[in-house]
PDB file of N, CA and C in Angstrom:
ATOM      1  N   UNK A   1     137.900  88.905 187.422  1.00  0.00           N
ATOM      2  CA  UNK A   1     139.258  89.266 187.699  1.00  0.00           C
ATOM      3  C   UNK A   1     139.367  90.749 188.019  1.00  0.00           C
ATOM      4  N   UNK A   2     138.437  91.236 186.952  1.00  0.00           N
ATOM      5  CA  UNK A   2     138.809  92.553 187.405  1.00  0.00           C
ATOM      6  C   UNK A   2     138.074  93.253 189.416  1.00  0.00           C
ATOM      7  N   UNK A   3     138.615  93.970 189.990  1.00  0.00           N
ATOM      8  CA  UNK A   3     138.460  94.673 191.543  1.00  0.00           C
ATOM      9  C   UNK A   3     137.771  96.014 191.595  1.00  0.00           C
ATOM     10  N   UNK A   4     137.001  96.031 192.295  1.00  0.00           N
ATOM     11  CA  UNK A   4     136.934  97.930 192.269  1.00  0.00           C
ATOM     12  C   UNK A   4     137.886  98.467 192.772  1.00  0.00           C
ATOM     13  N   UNK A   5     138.132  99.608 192.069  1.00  0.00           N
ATOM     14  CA  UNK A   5     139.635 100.302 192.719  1.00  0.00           C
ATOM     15  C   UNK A   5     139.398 100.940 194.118  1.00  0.00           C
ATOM     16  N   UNK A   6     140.149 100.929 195.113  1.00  0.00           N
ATOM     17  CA  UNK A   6     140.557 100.762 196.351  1.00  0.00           C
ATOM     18  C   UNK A   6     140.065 102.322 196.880  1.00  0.00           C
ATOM     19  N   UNK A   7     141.098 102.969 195.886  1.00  0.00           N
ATOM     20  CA  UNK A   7     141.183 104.445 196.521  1.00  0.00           C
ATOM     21  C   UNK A   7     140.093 105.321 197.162  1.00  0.00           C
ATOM     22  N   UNK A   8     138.902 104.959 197.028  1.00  0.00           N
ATOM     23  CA  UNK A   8     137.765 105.756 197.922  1.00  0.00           C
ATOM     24  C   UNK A   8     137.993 105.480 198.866  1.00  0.00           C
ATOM     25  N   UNK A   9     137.781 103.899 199.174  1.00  0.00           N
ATOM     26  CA  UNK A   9     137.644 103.158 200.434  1.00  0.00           C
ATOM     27  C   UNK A   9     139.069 103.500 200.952  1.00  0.00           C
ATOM     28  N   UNK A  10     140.188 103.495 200.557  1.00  0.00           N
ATOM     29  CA  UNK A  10     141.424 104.471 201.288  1.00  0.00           C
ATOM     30  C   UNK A  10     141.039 105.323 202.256  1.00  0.00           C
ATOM     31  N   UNK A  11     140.493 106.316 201.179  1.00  0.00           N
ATOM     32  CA  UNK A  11     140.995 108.016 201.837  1.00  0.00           C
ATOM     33  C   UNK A  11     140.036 107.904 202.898  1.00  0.00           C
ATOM     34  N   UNK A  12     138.508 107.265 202.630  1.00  0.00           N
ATOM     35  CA  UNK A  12     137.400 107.088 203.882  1.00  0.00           C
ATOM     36  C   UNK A  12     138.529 106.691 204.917  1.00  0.00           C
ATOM     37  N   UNK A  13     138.885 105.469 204.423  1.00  0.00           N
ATOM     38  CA  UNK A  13     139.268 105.083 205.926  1.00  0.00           C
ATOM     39  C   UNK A  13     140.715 105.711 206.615  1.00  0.00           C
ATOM     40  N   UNK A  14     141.697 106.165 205.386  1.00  0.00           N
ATOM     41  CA  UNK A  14     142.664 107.662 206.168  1.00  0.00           C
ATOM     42  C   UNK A  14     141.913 108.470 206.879  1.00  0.00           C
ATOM     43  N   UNK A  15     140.458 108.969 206.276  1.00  0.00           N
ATOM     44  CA  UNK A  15     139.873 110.340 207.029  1.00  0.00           C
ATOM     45  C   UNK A  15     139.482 109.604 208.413  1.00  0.00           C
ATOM     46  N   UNK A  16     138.839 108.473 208.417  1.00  0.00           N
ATOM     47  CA  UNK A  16     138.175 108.715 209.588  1.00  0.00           C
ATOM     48  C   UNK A  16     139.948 108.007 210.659  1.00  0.00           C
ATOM     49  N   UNK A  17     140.953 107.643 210.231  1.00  0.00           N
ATOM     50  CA  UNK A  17     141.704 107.405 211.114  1.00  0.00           C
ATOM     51  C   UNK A  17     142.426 108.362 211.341  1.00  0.00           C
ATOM     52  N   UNK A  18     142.515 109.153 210.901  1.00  0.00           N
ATOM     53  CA  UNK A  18     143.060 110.498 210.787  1.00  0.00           C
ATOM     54  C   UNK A  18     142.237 111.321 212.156  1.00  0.00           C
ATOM     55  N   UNK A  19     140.765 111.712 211.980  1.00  0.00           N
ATOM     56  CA  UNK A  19     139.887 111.917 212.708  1.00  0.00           C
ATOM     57  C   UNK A  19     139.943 111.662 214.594  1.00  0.00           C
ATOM     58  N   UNK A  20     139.614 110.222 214.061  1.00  0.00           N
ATOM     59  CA  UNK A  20     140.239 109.501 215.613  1.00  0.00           C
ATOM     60  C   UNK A  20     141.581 109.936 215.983  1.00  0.00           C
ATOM     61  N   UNK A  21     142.574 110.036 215.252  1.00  0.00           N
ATOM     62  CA  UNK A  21     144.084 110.365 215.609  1.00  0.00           C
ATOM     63  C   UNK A  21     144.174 112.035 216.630  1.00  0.00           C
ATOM     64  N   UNK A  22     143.642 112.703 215.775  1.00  0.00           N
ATOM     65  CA  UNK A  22     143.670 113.712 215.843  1.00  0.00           C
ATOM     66  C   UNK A  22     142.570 114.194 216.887  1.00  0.00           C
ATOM     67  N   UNK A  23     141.541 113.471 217.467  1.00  0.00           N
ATOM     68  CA  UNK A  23     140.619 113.469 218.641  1.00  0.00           C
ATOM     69  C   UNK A  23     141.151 113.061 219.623  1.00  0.00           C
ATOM     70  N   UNK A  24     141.877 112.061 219.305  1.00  0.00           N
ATOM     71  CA  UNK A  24     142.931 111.090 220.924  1.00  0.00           C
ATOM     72  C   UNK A  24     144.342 112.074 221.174  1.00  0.00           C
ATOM     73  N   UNK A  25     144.823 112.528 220.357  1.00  0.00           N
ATOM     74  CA  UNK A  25     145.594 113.407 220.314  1.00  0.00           C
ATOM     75  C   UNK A  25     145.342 115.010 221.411  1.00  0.00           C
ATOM     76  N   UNK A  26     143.702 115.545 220.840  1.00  0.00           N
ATOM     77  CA  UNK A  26     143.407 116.471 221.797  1.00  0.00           C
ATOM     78  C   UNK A  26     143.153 115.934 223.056  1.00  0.00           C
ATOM     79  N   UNK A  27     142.497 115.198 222.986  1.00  0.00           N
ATOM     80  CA  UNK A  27     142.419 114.714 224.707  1.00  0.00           C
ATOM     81  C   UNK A  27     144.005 114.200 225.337  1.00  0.00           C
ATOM     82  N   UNK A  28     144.983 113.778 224.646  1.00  0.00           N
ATOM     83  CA  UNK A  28     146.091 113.237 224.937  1.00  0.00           C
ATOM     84  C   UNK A  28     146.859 114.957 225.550  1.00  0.00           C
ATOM     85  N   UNK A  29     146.510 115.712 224.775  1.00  0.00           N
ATOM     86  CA  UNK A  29     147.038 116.996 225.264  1.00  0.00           C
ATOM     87  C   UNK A  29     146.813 117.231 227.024  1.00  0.00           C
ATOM     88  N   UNK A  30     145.346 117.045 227.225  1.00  0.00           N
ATOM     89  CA  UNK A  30     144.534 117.410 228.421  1.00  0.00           C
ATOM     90  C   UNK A  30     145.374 116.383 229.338  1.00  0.00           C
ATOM     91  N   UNK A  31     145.363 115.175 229.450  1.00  0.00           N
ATOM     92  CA  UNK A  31     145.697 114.269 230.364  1.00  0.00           C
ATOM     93  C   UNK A  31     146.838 114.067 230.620  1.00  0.00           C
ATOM     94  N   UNK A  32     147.272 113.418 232.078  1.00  0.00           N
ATOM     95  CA  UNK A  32     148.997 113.167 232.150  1.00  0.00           C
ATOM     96  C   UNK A  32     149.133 111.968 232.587  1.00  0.00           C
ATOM     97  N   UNK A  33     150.402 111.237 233.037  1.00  0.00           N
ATOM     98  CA  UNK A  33     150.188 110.221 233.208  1.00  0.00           C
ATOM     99  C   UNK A  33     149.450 108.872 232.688  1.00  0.00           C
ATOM    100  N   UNK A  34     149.153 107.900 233.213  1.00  0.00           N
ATOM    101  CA  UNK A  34     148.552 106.469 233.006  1.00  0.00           C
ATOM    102  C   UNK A  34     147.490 106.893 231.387  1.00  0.00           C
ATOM    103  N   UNK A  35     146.600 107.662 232.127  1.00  0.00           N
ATOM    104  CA  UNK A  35     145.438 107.962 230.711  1.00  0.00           C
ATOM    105  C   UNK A  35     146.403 108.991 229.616  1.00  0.00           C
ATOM    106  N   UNK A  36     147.557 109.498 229.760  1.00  0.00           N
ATOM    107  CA  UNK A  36     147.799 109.970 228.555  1.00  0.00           C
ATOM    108  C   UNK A  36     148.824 108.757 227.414  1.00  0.00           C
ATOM    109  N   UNK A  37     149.580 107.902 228.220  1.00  0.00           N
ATOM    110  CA  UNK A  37     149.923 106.522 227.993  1.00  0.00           C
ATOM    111  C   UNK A  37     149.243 105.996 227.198  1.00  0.00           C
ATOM    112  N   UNK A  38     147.996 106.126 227.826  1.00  0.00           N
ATOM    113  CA  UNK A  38     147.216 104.971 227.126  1.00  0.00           C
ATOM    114  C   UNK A  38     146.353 105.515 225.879  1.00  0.00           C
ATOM    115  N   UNK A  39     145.932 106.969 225.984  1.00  0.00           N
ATOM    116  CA  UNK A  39     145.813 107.753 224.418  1.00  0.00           C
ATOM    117  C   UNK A  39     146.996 107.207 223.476  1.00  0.00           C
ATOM    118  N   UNK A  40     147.819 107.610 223.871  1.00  0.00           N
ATOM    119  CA  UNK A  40     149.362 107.297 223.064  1.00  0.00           C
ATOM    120  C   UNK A  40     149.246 106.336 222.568  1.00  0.00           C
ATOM    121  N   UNK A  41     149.188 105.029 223.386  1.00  0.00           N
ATOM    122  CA  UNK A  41     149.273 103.830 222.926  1.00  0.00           C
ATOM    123  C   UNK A  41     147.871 103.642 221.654  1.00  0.00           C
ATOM    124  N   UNK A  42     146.806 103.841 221.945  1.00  0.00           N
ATOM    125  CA  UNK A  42     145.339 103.988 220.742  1.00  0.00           C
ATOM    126  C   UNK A  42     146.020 104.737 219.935  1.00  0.00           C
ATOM    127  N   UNK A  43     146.672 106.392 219.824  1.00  0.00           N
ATOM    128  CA  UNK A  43     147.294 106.586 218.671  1.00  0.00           C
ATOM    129  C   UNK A  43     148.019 105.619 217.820  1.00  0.00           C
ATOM    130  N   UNK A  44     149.257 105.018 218.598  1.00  0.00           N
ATOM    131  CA  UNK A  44     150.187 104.599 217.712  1.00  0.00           C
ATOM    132  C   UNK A  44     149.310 103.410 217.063  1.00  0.00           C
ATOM    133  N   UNK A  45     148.486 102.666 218.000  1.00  0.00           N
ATOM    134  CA  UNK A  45     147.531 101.301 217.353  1.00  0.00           C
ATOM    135  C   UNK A  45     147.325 101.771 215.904  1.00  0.00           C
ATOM    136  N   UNK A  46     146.249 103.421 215.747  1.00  0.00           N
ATOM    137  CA  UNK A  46     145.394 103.710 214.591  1.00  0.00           C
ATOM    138  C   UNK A  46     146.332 103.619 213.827  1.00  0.00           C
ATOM    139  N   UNK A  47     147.532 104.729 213.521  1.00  0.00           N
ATOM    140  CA  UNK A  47     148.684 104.703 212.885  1.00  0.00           C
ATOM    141  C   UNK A  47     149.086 103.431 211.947  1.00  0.00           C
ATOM    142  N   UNK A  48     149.455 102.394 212.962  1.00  0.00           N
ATOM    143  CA  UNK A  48     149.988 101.056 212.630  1.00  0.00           C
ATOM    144  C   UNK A  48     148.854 100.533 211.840  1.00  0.00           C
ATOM    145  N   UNK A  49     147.708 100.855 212.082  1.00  0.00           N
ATOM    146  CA  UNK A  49     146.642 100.093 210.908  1.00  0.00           C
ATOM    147  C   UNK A  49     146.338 100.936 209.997  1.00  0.00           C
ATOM    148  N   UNK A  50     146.383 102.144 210.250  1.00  0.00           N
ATOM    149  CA  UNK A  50     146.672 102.429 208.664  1.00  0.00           C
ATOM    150  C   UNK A  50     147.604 102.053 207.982  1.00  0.00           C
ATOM    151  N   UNK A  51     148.759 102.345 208.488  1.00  0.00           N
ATOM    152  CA  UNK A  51     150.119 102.119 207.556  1.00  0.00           C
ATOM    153  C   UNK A  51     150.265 100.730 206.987  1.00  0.00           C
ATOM    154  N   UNK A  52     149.795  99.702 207.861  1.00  0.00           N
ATOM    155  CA  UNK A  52     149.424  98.255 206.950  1.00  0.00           C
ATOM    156  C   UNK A  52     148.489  98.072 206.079  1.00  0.00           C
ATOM    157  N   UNK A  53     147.296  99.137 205.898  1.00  0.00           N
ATOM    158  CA  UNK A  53     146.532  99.014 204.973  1.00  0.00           C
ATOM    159  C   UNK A  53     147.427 100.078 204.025  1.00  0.00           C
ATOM    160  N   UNK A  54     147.689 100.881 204.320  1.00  0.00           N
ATOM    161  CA  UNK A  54     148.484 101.305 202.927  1.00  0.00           C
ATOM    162  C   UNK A  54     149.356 100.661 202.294  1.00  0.00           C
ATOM    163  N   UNK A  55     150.103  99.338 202.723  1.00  0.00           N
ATOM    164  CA  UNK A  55     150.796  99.011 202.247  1.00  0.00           C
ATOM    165  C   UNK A  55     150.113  97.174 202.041  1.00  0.00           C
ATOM    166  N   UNK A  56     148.795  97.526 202.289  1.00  0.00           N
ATOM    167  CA  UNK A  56     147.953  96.212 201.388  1.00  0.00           C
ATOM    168  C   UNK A  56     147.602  96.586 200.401  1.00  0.00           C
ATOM    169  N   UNK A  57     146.977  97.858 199.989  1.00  0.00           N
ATOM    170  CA  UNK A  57     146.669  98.916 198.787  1.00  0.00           C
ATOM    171  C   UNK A  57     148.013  99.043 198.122  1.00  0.00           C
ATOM    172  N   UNK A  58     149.043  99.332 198.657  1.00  0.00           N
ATOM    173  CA  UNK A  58     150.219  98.970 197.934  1.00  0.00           C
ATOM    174  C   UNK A  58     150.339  98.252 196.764  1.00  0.00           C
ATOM    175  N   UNK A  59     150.392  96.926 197.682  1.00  0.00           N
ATOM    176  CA  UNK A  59     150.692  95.661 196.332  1.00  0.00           C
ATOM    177  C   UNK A  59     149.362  95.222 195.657  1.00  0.00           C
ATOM    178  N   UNK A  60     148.357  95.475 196.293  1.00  0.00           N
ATOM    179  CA  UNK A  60     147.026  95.368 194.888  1.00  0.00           C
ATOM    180  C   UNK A  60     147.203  96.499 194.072  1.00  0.00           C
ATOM    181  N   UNK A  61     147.712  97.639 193.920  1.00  0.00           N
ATOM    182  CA  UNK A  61     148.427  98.386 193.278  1.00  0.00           C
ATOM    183  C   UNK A  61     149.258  97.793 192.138  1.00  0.00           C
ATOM    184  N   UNK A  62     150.217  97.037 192.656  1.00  0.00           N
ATOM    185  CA  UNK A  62     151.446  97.096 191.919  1.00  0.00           C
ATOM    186  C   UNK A  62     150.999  95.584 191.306  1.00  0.00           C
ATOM    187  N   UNK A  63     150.516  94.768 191.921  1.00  0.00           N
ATOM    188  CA  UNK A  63     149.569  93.673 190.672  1.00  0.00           C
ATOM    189  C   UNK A  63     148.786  94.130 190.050  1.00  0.00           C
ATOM    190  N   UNK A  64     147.993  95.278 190.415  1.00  0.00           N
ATOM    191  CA  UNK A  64     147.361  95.906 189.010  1.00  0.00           C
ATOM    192  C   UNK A  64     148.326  96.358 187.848  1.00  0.00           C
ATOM    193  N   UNK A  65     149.054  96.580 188.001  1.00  0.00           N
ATOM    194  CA  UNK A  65     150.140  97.425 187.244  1.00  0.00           C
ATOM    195  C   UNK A  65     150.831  96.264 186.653  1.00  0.00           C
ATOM    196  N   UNK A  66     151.444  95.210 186.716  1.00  0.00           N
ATOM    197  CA  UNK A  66     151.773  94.508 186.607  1.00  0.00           C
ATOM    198  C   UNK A  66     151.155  93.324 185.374  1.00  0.00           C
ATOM    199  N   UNK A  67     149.768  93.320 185.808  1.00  0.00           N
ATOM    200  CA  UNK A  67     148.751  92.825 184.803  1.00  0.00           C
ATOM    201  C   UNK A  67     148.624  93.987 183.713  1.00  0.00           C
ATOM    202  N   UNK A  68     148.263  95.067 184.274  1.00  0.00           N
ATOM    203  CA  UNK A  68     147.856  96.040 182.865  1.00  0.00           C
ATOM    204  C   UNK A  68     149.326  96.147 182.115  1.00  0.00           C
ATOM    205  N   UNK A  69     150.244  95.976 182.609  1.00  0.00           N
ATOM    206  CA  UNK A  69     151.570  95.958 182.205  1.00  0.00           C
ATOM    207  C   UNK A  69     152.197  94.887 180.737  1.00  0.00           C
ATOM    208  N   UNK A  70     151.418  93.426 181.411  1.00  0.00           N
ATOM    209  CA  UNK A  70     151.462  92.343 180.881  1.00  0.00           C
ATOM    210  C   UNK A  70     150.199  92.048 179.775  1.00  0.00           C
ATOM    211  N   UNK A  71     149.528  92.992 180.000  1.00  0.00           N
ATOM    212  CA  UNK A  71     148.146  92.860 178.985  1.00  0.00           C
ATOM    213  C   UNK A  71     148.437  93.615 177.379  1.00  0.00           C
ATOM    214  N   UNK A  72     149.290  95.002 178.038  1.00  0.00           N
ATOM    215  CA  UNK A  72     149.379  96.002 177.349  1.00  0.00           C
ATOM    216  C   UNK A  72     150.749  95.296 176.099  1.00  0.00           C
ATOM    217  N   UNK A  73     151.635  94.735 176.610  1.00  0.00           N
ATOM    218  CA  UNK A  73     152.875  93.975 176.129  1.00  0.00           C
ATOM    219  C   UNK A  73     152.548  92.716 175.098  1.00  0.00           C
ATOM    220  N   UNK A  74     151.512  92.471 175.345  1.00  0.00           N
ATOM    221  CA  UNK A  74     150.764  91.476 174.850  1.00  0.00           C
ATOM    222  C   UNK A  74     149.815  91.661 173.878  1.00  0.00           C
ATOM    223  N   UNK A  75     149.368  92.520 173.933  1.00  0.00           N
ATOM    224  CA  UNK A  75     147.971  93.009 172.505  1.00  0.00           C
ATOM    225  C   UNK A  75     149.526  93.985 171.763  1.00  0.00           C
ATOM    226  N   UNK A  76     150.783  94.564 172.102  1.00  0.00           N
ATOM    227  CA  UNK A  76     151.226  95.241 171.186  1.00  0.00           C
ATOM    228  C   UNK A  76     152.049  94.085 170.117  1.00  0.00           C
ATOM    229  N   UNK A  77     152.463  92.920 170.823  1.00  0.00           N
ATOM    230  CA  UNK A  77     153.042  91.820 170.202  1.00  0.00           C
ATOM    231  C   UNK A  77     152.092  91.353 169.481  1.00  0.00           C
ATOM    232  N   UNK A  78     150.869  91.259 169.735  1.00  0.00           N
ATOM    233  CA  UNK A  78     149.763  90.307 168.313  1.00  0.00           C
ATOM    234  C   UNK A  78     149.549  91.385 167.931  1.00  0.00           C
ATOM    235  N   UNK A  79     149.255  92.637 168.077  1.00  0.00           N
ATOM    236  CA  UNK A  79     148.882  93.468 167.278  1.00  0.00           C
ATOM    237  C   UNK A  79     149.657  94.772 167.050  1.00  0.00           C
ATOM    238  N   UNK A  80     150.793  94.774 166.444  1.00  0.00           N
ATOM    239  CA  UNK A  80     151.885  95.773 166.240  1.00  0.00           C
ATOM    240  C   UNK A  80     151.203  96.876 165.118  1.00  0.00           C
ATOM    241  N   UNK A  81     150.187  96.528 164.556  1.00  0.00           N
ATOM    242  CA  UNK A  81     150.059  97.636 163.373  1.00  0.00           C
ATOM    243  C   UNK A  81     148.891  98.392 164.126  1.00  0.00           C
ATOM    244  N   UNK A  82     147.873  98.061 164.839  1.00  0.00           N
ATOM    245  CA  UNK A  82     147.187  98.456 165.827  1.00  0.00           C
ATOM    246  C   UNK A  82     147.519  99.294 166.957  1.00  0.00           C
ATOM    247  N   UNK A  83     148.260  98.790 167.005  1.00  0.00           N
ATOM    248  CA  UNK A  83     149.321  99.740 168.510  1.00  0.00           C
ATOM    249  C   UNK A  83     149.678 101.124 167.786  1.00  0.00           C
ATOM    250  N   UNK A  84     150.185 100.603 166.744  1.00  0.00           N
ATOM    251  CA  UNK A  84     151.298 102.088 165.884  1.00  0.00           C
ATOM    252  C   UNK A  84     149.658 103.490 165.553  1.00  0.00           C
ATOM    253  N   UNK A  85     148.776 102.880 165.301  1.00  0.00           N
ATOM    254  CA  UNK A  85     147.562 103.269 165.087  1.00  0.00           C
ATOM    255  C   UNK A  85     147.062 104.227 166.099  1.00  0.00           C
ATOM    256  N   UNK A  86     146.736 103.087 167.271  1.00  0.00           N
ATOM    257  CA  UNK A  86     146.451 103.844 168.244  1.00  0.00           C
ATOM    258  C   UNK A  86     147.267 104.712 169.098  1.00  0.00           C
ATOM    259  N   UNK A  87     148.357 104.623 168.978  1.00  0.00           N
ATOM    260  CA  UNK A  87     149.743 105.612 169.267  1.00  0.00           C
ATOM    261  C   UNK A  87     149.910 106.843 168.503  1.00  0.00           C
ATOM    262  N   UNK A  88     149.727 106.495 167.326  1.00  0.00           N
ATOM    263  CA  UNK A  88     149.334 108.160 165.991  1.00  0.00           C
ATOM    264  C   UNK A  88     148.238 108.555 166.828  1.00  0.00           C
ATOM    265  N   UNK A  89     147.245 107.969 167.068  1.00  0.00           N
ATOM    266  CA  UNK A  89     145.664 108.995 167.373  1.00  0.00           C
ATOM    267  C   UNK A  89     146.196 109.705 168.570  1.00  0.00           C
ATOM    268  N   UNK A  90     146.571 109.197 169.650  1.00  0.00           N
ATOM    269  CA  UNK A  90     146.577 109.526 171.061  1.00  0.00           C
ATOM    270  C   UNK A  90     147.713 110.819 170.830  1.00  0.00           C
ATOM    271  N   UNK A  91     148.407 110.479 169.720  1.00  0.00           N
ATOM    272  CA  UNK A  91     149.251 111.459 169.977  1.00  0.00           C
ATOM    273  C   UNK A  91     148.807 112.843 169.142  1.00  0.00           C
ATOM    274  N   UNK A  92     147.987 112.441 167.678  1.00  0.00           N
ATOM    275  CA  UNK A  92     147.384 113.688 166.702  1.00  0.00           C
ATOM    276  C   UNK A  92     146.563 114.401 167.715  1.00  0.00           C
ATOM    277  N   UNK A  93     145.675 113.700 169.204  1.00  0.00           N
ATOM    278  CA  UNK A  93     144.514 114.148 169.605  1.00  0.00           C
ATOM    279  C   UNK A  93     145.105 115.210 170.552  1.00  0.00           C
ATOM    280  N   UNK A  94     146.206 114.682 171.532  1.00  0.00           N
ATOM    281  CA  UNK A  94     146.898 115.504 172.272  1.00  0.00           C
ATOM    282  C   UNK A  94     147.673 116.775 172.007  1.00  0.00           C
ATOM    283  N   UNK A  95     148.446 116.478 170.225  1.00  0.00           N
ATOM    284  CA  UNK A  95     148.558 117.440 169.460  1.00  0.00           C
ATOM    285  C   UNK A  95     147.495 118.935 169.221  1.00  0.00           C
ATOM    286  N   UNK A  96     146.278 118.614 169.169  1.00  0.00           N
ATOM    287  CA  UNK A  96     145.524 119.144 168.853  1.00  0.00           C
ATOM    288  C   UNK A  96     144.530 119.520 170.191  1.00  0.00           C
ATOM    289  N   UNK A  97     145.126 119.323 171.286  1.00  0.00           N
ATOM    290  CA  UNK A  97     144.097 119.656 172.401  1.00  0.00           C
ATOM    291  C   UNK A  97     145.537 120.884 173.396  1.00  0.00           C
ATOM    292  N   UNK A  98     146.882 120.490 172.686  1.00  0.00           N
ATOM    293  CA  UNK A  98     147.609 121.182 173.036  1.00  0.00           C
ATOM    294  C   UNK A  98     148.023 122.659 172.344  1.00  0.00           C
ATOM    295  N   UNK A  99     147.583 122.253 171.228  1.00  0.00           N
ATOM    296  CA  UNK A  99     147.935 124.094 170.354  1.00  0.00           C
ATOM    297  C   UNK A  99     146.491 124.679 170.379  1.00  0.00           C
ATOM    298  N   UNK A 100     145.587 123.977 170.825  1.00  0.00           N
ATOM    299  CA  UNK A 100     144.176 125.135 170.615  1.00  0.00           C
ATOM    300  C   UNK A 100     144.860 125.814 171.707  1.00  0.00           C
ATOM    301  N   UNK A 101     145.850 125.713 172.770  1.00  0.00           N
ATOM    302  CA  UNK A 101     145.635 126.632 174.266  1.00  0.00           C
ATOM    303  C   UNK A 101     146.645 127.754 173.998  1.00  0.00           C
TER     304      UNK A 101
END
């Protein structure tokens, strides 16, 4: 059940569409007419596939969240004296990583 998280494979593939964007872009500068059209048009393509993969990373996002959401809601209901436990530590540890500064 559990996924490897997404976000490397993101930004790789923002950088290199980014890359291309920004290469079709300089040549889009140079050219007029028909071939600058048609740069344009390969821009807006890259664009549009990123922006649908960001918003496929999106919702595997927000079902992650959703599960850790529903997991977390769930071990505090069977285990309420556990929770209160691990809620004192997280908070004595942060206490104490915040006044050494």
């Amino acid at each position: 059940m559990s996924r490897p998280f997404p976000s490397e494979k993101l930004v790789d593939d923002f950088s290199t569409v980014l890359s291309e964007a920004e290469s079709l872009l300089h040549d889009a500068a140079a050219e007029t007419g028909e071939k600058a059209r048609d740069l344009r048009k390969q821009i807006e393509a890259k664009l549009k596939t990123a922006k649908m993969r960001m918003q496929e990373v999106e919702g595997q996002l927000a079902d992650r969240a959703r599960i850790c959401a529903r997991a977390t809601d769930d071990f505090v209901h069977d285990n309420p004296w556990q929770a209160v436990g691990i809620g004192a530590a997280i908070g004595l540890v942060l206490g104490l990583l915040i006044s050494r500064r």
